[in-house]
Protein backbone atom coordinates (compact mmCIF):
# COMPACT_ATOMS: atom_id res chain seq x y z
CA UNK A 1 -1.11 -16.35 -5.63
CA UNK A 2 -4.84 -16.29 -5.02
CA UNK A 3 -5.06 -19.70 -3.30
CA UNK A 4 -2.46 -17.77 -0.62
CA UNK A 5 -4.63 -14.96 -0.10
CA UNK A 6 -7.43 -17.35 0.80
CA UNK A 7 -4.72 -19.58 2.96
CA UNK A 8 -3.63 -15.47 5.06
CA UNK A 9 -7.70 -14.57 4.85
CA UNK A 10 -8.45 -17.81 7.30
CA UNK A 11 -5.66 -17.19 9.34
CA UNK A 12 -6.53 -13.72 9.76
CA UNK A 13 -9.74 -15.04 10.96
CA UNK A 14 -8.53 -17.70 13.10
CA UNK A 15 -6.52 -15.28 14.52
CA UNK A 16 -9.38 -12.79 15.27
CA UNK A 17 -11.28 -15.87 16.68
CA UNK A 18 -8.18 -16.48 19.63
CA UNK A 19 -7.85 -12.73 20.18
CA UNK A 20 -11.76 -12.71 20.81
CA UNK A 21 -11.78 -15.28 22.96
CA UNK A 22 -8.92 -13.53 24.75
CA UNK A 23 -10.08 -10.68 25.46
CA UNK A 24 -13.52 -12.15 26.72
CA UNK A 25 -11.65 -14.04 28.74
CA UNK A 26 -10.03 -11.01 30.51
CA UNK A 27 -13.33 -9.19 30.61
CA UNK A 28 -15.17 -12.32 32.07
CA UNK A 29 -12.15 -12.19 34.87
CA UNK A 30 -12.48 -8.46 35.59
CA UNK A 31 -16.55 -9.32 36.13
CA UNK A 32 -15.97 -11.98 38.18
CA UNK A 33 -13.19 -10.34 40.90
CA UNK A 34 -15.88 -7.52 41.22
CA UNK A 35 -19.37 -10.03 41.22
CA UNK A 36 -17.88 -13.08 42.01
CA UNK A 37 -22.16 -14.19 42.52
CA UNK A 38 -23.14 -13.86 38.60
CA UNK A 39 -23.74 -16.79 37.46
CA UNK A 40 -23.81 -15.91 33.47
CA UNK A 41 -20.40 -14.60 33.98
CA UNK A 42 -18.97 -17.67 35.71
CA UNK A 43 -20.64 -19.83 32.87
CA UNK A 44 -19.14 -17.76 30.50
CA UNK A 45 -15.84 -18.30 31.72
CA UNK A 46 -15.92 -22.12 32.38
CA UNK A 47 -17.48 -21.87 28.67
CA UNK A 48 -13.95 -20.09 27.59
CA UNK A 49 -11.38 -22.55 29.72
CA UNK A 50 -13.12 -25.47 28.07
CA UNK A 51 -12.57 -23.64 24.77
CA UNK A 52 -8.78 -23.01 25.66
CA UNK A 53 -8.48 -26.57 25.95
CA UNK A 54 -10.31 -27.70 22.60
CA UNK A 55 -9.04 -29.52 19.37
CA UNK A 56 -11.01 -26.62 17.88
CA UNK A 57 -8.30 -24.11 19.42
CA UNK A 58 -5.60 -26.23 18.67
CA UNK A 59 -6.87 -26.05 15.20
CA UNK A 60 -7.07 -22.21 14.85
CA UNK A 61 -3.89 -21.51 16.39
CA UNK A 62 -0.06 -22.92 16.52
CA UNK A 63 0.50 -20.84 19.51
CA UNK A 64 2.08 -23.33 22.31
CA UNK A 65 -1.14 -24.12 24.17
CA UNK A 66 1.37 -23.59 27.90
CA UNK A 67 2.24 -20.24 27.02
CA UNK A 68 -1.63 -18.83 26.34
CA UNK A 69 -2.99 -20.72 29.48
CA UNK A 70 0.00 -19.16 31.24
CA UNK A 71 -1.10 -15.88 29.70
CA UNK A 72 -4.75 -16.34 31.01
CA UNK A 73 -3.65 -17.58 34.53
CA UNK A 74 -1.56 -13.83 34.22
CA UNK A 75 -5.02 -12.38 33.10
CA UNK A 76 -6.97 -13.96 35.94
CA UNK A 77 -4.49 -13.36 38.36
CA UNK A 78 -4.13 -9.21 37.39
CA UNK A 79 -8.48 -9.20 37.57
């Protein structure tokens, strides 16, 4: 029982990390369509797309990599 708690307390977490990342990503689009010149913002979103594409994503979720980059091209495209 306890070593299933600790299993759903770092998926909780891994979840929280993708959700994060997310929703920086849709804030870091929203910046950009209105400032398309800020630098730190366009960093921070190349920073996030190379994230998207990590082993280190792939890792903390099971989510079908396609359907969240679709999901952020929908983001991008709404910003």
């Amino acid at each position: 029982m306890e070593d299933r708690n600790m299993v759903s307390c770092w998926e909780d977490l891994a979840n929280a990390v993708v959700l994060q990342a997310l929703e920086d990503y849709r804030a870091v689009c929203r910046t950009l369509s209105r400032r398309p010149d800020l630098k730190e913002a366009a960093k921070r979103k190349k920073s996030l797309d190379k994230f998207f594409r990590s082993r280190w994503f792939a890792v903390l979720t099971a989510a079908d990599l396609g359907a969240v980059l679709e999901e952020i091209r929908k983001i991008h495209l709404e910003h």
